[in-house]
N, C-alpha and C. Protein backbone atom coordinates (compact mmCIF):
# COMPACT_ATOMS: atom_id res chain seq x y z
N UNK A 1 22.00 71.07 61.42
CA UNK A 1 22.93 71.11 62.54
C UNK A 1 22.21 70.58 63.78
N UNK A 2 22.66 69.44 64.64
CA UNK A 2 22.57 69.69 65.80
C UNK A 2 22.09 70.38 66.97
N UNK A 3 21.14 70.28 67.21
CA UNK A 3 21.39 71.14 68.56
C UNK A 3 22.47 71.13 70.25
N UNK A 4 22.90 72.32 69.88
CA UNK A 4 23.87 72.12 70.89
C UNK A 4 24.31 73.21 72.43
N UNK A 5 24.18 72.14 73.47
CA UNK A 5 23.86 72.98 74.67
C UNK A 5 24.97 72.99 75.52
N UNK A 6 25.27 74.12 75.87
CA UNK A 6 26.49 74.25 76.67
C UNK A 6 25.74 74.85 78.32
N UNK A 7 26.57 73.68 79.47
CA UNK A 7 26.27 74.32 81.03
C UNK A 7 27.41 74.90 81.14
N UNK A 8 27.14 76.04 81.96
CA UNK A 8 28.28 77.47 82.07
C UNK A 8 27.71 77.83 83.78
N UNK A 9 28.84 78.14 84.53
CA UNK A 9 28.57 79.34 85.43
C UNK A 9 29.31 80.78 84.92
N UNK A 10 28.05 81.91 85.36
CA UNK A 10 29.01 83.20 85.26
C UNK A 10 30.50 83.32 85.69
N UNK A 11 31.29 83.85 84.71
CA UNK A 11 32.63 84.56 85.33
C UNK A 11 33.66 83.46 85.11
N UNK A 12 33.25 82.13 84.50
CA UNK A 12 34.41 81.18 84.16
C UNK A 12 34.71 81.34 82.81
N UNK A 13 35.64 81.77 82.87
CA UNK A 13 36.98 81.68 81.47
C UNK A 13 36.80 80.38 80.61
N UNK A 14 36.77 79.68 80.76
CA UNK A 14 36.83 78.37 80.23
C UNK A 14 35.26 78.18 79.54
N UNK A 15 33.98 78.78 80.31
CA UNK A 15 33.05 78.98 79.39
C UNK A 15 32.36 80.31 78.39
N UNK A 16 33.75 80.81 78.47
CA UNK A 16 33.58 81.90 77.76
C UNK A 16 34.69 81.69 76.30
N UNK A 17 35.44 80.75 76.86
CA UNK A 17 36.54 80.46 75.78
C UNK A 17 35.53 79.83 75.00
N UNK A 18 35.01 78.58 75.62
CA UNK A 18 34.14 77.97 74.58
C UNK A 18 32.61 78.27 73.98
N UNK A 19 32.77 79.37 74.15
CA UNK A 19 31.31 80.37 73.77
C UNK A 19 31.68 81.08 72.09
N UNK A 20 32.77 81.38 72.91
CA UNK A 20 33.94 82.47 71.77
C UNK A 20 33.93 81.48 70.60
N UNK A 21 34.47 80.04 70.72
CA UNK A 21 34.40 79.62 69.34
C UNK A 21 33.76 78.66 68.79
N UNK A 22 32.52 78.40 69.69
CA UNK A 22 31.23 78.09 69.01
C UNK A 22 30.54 79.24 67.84
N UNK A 23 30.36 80.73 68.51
CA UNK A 23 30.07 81.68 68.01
C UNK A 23 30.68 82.02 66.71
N UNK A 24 32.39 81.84 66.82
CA UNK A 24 33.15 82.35 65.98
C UNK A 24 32.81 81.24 64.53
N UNK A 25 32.37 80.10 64.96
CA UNK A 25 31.88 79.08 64.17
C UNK A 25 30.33 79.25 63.63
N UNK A 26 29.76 80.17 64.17
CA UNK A 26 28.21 80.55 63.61
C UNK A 26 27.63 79.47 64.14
N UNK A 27 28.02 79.23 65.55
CA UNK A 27 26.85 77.76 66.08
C UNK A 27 26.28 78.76 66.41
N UNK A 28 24.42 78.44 66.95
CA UNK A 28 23.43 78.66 67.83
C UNK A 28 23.74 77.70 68.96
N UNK A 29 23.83 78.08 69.67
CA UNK A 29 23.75 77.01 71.06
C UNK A 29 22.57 77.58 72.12
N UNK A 30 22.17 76.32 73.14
CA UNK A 30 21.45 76.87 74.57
C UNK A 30 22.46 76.69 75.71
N UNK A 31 22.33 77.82 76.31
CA UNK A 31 22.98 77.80 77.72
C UNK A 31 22.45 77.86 78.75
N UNK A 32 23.01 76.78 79.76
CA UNK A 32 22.30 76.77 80.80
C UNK A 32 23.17 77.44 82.19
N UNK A 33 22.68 78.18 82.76
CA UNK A 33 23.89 78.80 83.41
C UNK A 33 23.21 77.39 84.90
N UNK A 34 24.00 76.49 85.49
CA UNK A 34 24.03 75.99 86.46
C UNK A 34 24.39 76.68 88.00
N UNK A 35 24.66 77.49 88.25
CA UNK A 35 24.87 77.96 89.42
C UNK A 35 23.81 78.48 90.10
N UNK A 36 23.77 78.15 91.28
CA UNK A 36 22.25 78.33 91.88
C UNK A 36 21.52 77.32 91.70
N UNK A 37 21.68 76.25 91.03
CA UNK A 37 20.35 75.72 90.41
C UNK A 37 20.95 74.19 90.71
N UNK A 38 20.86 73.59 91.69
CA UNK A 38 20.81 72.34 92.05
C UNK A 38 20.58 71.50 91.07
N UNK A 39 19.25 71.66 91.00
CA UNK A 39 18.70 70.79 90.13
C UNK A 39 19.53 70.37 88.59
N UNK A 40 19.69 71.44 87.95
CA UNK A 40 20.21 71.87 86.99
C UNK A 40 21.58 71.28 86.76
N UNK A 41 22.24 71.40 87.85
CA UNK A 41 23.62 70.90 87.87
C UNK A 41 23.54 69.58 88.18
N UNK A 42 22.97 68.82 88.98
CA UNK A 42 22.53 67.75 88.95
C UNK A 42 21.96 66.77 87.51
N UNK A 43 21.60 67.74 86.95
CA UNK A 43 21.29 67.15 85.11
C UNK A 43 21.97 67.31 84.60
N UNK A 44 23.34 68.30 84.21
CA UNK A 44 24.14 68.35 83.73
C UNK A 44 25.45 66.89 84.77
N UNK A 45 25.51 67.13 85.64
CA UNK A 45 26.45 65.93 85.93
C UNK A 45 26.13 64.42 85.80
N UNK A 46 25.03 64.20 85.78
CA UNK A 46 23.77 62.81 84.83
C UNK A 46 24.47 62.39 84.00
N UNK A 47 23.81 63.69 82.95
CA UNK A 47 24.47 63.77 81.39
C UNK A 47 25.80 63.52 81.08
N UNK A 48 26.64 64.09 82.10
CA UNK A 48 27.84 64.02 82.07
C UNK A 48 29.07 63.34 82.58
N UNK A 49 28.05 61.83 82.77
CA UNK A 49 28.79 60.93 82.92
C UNK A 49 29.48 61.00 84.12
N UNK A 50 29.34 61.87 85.50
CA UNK A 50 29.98 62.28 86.67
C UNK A 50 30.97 63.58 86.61
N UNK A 51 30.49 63.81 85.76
CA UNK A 51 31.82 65.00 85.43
C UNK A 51 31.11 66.65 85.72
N UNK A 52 31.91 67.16 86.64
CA UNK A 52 31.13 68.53 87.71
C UNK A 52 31.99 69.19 87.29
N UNK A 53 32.47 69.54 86.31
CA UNK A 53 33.52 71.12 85.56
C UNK A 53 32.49 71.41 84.69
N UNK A 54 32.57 72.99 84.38
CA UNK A 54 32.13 73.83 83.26
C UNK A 54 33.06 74.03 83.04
N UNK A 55 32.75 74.43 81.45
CA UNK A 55 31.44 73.88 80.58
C UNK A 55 31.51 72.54 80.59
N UNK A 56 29.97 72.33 80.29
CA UNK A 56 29.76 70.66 79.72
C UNK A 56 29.13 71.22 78.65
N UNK A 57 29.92 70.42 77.35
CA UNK A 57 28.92 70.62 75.96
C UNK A 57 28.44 69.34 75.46
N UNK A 58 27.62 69.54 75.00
CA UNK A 58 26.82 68.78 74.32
C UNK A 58 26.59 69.07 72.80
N UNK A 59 27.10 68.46 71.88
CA UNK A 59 26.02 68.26 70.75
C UNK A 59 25.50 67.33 69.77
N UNK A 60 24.15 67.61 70.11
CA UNK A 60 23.62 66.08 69.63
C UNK A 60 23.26 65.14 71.05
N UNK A 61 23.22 64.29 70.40
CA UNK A 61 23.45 63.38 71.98
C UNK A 61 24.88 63.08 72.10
N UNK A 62 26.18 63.49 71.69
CA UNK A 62 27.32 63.47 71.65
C UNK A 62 27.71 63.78 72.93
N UNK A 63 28.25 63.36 74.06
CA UNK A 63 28.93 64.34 75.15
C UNK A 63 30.25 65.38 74.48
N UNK A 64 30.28 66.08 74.33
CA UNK A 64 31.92 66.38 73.78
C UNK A 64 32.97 67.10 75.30
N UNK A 65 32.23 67.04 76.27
CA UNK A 65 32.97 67.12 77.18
C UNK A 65 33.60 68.84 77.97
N UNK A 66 34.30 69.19 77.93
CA UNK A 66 34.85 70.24 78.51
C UNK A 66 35.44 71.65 77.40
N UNK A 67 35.55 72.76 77.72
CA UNK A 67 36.47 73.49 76.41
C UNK A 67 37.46 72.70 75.66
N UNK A 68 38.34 72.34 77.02
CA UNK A 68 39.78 71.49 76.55
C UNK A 68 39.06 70.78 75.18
N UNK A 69 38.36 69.77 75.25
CA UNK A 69 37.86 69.10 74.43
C UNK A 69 37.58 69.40 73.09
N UNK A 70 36.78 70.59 73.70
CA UNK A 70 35.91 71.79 72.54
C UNK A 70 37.16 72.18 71.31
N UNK A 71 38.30 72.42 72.26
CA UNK A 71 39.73 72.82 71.84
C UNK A 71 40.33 72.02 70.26
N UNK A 72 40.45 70.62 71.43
CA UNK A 72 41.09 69.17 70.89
C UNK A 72 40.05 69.32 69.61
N UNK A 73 38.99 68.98 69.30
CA UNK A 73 38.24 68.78 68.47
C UNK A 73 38.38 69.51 67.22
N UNK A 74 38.09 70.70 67.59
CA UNK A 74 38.62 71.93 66.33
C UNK A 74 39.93 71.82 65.84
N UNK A 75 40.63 71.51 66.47
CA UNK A 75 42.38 71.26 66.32
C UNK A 75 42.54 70.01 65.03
N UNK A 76 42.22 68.63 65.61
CA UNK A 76 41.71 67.88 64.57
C UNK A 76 40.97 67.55 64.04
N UNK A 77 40.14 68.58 63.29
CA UNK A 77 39.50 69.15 62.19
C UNK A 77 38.14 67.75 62.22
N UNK A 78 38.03 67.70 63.48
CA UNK A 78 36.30 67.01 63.71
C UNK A 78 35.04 67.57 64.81
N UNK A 79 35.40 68.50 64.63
CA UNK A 79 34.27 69.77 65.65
C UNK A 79 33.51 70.14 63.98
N UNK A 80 33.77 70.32 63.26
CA UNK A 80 32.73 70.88 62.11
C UNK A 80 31.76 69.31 61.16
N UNK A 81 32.80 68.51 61.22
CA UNK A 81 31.70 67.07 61.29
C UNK A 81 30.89 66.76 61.60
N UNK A 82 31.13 67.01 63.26
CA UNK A 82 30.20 66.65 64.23
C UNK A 82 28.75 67.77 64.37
N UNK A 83 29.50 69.21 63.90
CA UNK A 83 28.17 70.26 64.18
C UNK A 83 27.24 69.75 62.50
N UNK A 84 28.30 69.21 61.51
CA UNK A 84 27.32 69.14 60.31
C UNK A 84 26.52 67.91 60.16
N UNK A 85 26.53 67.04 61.56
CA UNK A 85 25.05 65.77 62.07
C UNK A 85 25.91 65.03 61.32
């Protein structure tokens, strides 16, 4: 599998949705909580192609983008493709 890293601030729904079914999927992921951390968020918006919403996931060198995404993906049955490299 992949390694796969999700940026999160505390207390957003949207990175807790997509925590919920990474987990519920038996991923390991790293989280980076961005808030506070300039720097940090600044590497995550790099990575992310200009894009300043949490979550940003990553897996692989894949951007996969936002929950919504996280969502879309599992829906048409290519989120378990992508975690199986």
């Amino acid at each position: 599998m992949p390694p796969v890293e999700v940026y999160t601030t505390p207390f957003c729904p949207y990175c807790v949705s997509a925590k919920e079914l990474l987990r519920d999927k038996g991923v390991n992921f790293v989280e980076f909580n961005v808030a506070g951390a300039p720097t940090l968020r600044a590497e995550m918006v790099a990575r992310a192609h200009g894009r300043t919403t949490v979550p940003q996931i990553f897996i692989g060198a894949t951007h996969v983008g936002g929950c919504d995404d996280l969502y879309e993906l599992e829906e048409a049955g290519k989120l378990d493709p992508l975690l199986q490299g």
